[in-house]
C-alpha atoms as a PDB file:
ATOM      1  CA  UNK A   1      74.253  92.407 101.615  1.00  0.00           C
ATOM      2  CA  UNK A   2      77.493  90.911 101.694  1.00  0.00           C
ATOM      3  CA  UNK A   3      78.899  91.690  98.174  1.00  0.00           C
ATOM      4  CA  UNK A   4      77.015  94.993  98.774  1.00  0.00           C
ATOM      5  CA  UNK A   5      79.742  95.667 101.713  1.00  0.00           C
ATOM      6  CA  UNK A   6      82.163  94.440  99.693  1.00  0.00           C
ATOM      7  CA  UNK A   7      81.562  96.552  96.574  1.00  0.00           C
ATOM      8  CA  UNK A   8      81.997  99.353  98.763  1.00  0.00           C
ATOM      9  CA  UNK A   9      84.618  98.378 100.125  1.00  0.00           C
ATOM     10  CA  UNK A  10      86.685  97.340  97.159  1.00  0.00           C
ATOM     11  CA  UNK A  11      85.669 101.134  95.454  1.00  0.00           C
ATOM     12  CA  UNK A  12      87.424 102.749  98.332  1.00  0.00           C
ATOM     13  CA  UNK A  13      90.316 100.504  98.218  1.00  0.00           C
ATOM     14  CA  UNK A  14      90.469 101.357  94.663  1.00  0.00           C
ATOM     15  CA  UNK A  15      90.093 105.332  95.189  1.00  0.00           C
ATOM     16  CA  UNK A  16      93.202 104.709  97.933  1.00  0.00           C
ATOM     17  CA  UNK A  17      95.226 102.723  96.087  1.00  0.00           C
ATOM     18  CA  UNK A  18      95.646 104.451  92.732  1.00  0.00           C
ATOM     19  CA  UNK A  19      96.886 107.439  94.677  1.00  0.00           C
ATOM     20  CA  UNK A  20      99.167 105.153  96.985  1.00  0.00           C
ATOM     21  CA  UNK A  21     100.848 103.689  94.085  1.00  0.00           C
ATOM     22  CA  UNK A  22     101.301 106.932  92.064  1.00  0.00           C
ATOM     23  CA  UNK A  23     102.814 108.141  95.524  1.00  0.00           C
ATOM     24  CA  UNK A  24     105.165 104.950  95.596  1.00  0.00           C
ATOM     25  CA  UNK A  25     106.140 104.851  91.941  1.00  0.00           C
ATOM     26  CA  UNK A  26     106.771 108.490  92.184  1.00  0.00           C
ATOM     27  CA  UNK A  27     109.022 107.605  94.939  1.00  0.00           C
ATOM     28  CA  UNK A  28     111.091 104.489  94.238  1.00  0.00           C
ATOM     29  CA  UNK A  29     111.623 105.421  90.617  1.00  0.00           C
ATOM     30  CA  UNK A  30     112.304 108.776  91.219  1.00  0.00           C
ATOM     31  CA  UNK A  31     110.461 110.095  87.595  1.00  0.00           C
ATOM     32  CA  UNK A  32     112.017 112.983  86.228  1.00  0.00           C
ATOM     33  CA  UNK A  33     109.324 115.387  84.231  1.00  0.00           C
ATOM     34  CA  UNK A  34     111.061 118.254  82.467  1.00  0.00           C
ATOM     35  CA  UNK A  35     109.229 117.948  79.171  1.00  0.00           C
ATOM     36  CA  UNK A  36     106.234 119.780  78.414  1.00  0.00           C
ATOM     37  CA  UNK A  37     103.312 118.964  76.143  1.00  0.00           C
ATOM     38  CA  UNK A  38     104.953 119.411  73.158  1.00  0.00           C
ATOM     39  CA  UNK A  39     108.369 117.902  73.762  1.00  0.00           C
ATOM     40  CA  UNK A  40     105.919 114.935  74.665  1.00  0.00           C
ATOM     41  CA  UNK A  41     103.683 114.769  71.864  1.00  0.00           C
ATOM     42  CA  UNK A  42     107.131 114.584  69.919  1.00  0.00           C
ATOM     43  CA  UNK A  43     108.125 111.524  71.678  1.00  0.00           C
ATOM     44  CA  UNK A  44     104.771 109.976  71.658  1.00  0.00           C
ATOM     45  CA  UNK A  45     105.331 110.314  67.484  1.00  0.00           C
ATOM     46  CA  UNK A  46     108.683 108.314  67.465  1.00  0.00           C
ATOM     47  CA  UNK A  47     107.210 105.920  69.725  1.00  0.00           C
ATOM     48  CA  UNK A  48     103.983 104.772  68.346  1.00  0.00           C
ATOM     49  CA  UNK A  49     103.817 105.768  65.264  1.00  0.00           C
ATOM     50  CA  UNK A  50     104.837 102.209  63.755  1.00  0.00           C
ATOM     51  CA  UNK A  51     104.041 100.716  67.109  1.00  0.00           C
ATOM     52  CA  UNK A  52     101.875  97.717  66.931  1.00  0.00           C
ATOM     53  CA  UNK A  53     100.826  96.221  70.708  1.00  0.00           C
ATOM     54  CA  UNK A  54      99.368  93.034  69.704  1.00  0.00           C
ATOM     55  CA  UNK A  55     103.161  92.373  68.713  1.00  0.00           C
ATOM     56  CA  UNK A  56     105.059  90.769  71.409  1.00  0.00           C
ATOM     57  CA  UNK A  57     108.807  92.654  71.701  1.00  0.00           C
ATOM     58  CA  UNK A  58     112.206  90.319  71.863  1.00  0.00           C
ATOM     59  CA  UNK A  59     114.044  88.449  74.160  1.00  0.00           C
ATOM     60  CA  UNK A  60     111.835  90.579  77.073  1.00  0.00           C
ATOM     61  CA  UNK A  61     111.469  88.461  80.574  1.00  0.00           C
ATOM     62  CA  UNK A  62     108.624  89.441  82.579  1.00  0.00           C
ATOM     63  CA  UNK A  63     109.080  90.472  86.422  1.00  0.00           C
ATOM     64  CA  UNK A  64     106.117  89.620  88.577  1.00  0.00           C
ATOM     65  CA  UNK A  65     105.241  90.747  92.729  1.00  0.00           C
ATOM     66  CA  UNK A  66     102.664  91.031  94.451  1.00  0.00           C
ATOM     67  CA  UNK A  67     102.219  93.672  97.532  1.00  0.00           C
ATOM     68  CA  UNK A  68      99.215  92.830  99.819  1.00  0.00           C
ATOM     69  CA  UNK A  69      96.436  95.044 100.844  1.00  0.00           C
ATOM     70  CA  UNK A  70      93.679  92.826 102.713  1.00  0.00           C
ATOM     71  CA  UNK A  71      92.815  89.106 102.411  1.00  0.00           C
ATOM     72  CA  UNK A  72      89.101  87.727 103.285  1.00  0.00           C
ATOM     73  CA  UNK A  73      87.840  83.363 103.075  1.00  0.00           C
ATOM     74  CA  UNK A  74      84.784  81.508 101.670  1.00  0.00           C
ATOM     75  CA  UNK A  75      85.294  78.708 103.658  1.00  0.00           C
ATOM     76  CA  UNK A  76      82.203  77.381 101.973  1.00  0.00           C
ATOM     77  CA  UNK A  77      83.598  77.522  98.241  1.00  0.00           C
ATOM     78  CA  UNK A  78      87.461  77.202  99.676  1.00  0.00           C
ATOM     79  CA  UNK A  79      88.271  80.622  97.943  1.00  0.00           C
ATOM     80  CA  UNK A  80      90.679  83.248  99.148  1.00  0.00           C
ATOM     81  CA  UNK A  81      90.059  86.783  98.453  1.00  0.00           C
ATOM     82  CA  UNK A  82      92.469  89.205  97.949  1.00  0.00           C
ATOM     83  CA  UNK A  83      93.217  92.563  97.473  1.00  0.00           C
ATOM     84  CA  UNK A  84      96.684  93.368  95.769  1.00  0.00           C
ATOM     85  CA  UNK A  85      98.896  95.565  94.027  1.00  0.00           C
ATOM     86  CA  UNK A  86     100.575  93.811  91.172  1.00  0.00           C
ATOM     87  CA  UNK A  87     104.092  94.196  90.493  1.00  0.00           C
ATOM     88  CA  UNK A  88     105.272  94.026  86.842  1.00  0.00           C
ATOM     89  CA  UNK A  89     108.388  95.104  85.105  1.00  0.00           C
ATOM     90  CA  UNK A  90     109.596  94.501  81.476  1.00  0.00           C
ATOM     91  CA  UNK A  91     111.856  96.169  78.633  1.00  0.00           C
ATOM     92  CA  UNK A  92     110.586  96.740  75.687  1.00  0.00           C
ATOM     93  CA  UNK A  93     113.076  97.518  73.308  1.00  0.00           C
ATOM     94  CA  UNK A  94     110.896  99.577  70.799  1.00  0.00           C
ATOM     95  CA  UNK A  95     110.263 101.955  73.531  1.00  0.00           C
ATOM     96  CA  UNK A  96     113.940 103.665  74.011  1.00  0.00           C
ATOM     97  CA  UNK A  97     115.130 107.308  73.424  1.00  0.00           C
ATOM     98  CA  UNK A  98     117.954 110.470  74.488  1.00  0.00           C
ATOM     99  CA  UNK A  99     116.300 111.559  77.535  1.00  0.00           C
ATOM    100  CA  UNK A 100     118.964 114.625  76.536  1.00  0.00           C
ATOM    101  CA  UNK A 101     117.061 115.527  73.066  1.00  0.00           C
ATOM    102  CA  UNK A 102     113.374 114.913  74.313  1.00  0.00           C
ATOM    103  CA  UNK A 103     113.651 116.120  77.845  1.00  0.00           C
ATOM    104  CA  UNK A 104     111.782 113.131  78.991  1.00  0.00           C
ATOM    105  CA  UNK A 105     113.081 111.052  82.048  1.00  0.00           C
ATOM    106  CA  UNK A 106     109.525 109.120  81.995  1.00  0.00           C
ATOM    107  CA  UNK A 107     106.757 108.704  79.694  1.00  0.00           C
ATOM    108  CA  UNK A 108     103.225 107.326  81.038  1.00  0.00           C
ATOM    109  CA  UNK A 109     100.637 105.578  78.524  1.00  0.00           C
ATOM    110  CA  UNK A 110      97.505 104.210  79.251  1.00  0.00           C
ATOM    111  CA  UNK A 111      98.168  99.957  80.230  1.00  0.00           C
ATOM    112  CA  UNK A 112      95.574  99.478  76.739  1.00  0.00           C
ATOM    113  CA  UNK A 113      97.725 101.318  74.504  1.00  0.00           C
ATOM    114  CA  UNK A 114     101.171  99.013  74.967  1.00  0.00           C
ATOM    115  CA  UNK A 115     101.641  95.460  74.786  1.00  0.00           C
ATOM    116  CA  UNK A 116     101.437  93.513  77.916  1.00  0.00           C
ATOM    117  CA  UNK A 117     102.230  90.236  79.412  1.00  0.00           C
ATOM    118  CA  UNK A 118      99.338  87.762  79.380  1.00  0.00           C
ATOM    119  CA  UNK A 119     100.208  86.829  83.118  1.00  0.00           C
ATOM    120  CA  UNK A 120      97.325  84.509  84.706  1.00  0.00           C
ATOM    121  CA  UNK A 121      96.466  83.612  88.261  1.00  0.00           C
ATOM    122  CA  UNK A 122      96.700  79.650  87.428  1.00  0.00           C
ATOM    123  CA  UNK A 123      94.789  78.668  90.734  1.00  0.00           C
ATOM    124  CA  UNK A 124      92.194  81.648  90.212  1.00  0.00           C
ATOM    125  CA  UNK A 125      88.827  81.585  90.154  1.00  0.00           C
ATOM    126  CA  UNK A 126      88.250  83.314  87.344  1.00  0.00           C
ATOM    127  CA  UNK A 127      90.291  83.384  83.944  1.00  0.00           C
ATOM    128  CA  UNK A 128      91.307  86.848  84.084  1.00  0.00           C
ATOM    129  CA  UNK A 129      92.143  88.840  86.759  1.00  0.00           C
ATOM    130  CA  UNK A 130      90.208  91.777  87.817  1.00  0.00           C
ATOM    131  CA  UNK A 131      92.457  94.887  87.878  1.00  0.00           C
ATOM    132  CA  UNK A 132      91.606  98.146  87.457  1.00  0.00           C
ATOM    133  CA  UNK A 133      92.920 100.744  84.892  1.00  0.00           C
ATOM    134  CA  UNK A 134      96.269 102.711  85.694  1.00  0.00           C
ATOM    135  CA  UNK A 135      99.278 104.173  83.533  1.00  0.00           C
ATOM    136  CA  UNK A 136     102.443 102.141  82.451  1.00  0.00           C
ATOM    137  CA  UNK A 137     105.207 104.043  83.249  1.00  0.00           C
ATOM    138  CA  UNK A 138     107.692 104.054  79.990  1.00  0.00           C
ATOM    139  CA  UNK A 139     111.731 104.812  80.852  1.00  0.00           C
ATOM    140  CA  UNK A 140     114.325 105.741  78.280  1.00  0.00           C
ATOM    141  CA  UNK A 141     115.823 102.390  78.744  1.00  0.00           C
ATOM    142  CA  UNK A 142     112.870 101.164  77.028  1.00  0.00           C
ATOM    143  CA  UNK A 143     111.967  99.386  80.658  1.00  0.00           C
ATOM    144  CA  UNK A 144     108.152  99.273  81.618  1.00  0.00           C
ATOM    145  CA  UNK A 145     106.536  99.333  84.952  1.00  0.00           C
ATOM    146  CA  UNK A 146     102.974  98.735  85.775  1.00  0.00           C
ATOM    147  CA  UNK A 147     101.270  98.561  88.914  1.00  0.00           C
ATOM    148  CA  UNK A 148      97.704  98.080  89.039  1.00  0.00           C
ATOM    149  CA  UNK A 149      95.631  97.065  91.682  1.00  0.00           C
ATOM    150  CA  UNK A 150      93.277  93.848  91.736  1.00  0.00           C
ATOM    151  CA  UNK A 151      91.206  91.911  93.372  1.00  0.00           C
ATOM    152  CA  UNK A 152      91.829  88.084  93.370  1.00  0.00           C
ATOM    153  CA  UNK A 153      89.979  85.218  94.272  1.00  0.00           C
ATOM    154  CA  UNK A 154      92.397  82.074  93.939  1.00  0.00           C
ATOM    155  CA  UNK A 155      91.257  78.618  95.215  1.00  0.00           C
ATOM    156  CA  UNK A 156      92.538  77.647  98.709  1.00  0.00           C
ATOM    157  CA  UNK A 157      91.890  74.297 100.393  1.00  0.00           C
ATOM    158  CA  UNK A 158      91.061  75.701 103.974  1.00  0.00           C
ATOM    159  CA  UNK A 159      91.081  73.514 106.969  1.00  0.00           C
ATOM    160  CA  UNK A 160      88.797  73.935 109.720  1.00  0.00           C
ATOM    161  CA  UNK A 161      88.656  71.054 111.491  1.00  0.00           C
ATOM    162  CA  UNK A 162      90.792  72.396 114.634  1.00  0.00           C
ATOM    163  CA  UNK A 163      88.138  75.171 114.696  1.00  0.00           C
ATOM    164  CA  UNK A 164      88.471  78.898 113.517  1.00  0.00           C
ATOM    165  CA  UNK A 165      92.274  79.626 114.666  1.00  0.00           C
ATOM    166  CA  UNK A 166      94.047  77.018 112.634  1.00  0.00           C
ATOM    167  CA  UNK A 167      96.582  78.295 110.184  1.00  0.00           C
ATOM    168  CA  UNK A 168      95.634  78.592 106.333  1.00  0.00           C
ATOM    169  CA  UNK A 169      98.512  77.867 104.038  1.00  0.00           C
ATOM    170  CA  UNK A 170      96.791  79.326 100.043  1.00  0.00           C
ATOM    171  CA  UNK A 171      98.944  79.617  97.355  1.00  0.00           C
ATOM    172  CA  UNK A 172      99.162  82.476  94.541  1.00  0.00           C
ATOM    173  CA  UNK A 173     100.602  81.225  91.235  1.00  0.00           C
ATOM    174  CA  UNK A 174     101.074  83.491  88.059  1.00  0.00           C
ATOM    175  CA  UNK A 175     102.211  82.622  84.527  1.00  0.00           C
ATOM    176  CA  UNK A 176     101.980  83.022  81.060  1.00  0.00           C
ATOM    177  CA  UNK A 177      98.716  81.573  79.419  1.00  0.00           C
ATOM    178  CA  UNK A 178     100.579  81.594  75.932  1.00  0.00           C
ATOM    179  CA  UNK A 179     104.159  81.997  76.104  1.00  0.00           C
ATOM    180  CA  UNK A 180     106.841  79.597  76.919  1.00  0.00           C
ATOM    181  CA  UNK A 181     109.825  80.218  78.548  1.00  0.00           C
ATOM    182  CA  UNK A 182     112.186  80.026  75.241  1.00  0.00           C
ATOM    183  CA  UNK A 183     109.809  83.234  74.036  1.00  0.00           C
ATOM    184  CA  UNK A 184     109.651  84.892  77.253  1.00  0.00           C
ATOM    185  CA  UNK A 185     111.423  84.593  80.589  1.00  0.00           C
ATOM    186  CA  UNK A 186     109.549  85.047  84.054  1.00  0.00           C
ATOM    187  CA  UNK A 187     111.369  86.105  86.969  1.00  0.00           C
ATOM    188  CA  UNK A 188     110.293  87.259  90.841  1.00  0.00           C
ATOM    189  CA  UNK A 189     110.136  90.863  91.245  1.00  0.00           C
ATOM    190  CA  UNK A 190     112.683  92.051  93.306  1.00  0.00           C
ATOM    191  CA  UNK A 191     111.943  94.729  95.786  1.00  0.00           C
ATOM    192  CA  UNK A 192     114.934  95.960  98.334  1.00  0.00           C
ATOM    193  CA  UNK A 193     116.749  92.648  97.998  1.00  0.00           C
ATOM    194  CA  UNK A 194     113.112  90.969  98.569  1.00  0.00           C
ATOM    195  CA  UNK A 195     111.083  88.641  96.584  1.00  0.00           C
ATOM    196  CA  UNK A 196     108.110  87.892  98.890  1.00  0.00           C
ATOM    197  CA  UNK A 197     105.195  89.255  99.082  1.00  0.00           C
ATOM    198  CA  UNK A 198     105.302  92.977 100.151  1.00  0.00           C
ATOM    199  CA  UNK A 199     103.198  93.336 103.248  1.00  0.00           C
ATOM    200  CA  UNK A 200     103.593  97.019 104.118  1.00  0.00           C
ATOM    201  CA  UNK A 201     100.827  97.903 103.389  1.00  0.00           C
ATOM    202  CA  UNK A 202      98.328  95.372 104.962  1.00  0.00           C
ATOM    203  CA  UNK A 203      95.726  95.986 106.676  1.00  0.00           C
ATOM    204  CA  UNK A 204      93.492  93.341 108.547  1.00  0.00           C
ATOM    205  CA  UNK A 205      92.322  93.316 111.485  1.00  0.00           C
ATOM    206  CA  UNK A 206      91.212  89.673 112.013  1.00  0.00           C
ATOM    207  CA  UNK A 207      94.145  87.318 110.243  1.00  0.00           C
ATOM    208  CA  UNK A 208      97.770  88.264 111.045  1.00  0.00           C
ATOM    209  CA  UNK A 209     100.386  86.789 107.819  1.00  0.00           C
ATOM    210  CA  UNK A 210     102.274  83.799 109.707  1.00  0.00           C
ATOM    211  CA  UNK A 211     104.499  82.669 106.319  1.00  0.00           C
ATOM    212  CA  UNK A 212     105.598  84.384 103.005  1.00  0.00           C
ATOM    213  CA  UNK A 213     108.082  82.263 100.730  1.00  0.00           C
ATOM    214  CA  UNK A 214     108.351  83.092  96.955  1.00  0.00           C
ATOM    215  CA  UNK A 215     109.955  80.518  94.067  1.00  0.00           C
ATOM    216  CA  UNK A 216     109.712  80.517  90.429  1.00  0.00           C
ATOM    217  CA  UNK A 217     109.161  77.240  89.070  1.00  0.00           C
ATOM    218  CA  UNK A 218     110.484  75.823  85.755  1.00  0.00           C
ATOM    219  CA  UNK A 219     108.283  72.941  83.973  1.00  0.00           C
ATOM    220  CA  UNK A 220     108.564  70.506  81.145  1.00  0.00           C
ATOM    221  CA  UNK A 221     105.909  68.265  79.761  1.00  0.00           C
ATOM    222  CA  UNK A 222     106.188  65.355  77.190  1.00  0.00           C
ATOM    223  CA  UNK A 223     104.540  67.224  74.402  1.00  0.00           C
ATOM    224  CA  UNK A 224     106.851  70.039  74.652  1.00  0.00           C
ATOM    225  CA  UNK A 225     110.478  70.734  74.712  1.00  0.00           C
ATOM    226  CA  UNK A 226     109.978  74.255  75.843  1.00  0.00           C
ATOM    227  CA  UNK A 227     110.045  74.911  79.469  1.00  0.00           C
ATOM    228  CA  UNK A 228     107.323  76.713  81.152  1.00  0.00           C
ATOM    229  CA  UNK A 229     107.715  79.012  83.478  1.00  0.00           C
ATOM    230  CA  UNK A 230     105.522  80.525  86.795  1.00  0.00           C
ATOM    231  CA  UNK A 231     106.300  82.068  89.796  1.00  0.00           C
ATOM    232  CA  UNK A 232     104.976  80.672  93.157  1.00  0.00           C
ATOM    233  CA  UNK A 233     103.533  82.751  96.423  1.00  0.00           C
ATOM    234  CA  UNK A 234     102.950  80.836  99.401  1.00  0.00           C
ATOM    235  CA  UNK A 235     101.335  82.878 102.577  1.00  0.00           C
ATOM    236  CA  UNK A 236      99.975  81.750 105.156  1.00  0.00           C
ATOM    237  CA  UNK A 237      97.452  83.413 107.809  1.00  0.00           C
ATOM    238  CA  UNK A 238      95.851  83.137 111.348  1.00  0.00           C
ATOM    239  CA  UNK A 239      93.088  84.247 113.077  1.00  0.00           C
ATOM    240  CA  UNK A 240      93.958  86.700 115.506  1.00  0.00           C
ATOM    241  CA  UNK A 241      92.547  85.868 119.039  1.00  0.00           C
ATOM    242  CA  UNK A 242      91.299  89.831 119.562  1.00  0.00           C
ATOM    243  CA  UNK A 243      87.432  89.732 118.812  1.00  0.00           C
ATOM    244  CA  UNK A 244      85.893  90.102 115.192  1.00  0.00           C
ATOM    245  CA  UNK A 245      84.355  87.025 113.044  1.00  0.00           C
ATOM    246  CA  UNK A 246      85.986  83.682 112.578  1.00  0.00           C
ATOM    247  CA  UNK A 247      87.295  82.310 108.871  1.00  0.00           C
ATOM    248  CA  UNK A 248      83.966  80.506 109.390  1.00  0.00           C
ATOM    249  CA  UNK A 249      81.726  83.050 108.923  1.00  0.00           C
ATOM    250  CA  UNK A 250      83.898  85.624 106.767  1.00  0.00           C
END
């Protein structure tokens, strides 16, 4: 009954989000669209004709946030489920062109159809993360944004044993499963100055966030003299004391 709920839940999330990130990405990147389908199909020609997206493009570094939606515990398993927009921005040098000739401020492709980072939840539960299917938005610049929206489950060592209120400190921490930091940089993404997690749009009423801090870690390891590279979320959340179930039975 309980994943049943949860299904749901997640589909409507999923129906609410795609149209709240369009709405934001419309907003905060201000996309121009003067081209029409042919203009378009043109620039989808120069593009991707030679394109090949299992091919990695140069000197790119890899911008990585994380805006929250709604977080749930399994206490039992020590899991922490969330619900999340991902944040990730890159340049991709293959994809440039004269907005002035094609009439194109902003081109958006399918995520399957370009290359993308292979960015991993290290402390997940699962190998790859479960996001759902949304556009990359393409710029002149040859810059790439994509936002989709996941669901996480990340391991969390949750402490009960002052009862139900006590704080839970979890972790989210994303890197490259392939690439090291000499072929690919990593960076926090950087929202309005910030590089926490975004928390404007979170909704719960049962745990209220109590910290956010954000670092990006560099690592070297004996066999290796290529640094690795992740980026670090710590949040931390509370039991509110108005009515509704404990972390215990979440």
């Amino acid at each position: 009954m309980k994943f049943f709920l949860w299904a749901v839940t997640l589909a409507i999330l999923a129906a609410y989000s795609k149209a709240e990130v369009e709405e934001e990405v419309a907003t905060k990147f201000k996309t121009r669209e003067h081209a029409g389908t042919a203009e378009r199909d043109k620039l989808f020609d120069k593009l991707f004709t030679n394109y090949h997206k299992d091919n990695y493009p140069e000197n790119t570094t890899v911008s990585v946030g994380v805006s929250l939606m709604d977080v749930s515990f399994d206490a039992d398993n020590d899991i922490m489920n969330t619900n999340v927009w991902m944040r990730m921005t890159w340049t991709d040098n293959r994809f440039t062109w004269d907005e002035s000739e094609y009439h194109v401020g902003v081109l958006r492709v399918p995520a399957e159809k370009v290359w993308q980072p292979d960015i991993t939840l290290y402390n997940g539960v699962q190998p790859n993360m479960d996001c759902f299917d949304t556009n990359t938005l393409i710029y002149p610049n040859g810059k790439v944004l994509w936002v989709p929206p996941c669901r996480l489950q990340s391991y969390c060592n949750l402490t009960l044993n002052h009862g139900p209120y006590e704080e839970q400190i979890c972790t989210l921490k994303f890197g490259s499963w392939t690439f090291d930091g000499y072929t690919m940089g990593l960076e926090l993404y950087v929202d309005k100055n910030n590089t926490l997690i975004d928390v404007e749009y979170y909704h719960n009423r049962k745990y209220k966030v109590t910290q956010n801090t954000a670092v990006r870690e560099e690592k070297k390891y004996d066999c290796c003299v290529e640094p690795y590279l992740n980026v670090l979320y710590t949040i931390g959340f509370q039991r509110k004391p108005e009515g509704g179930e404990t972390c215990e039975k979440h």
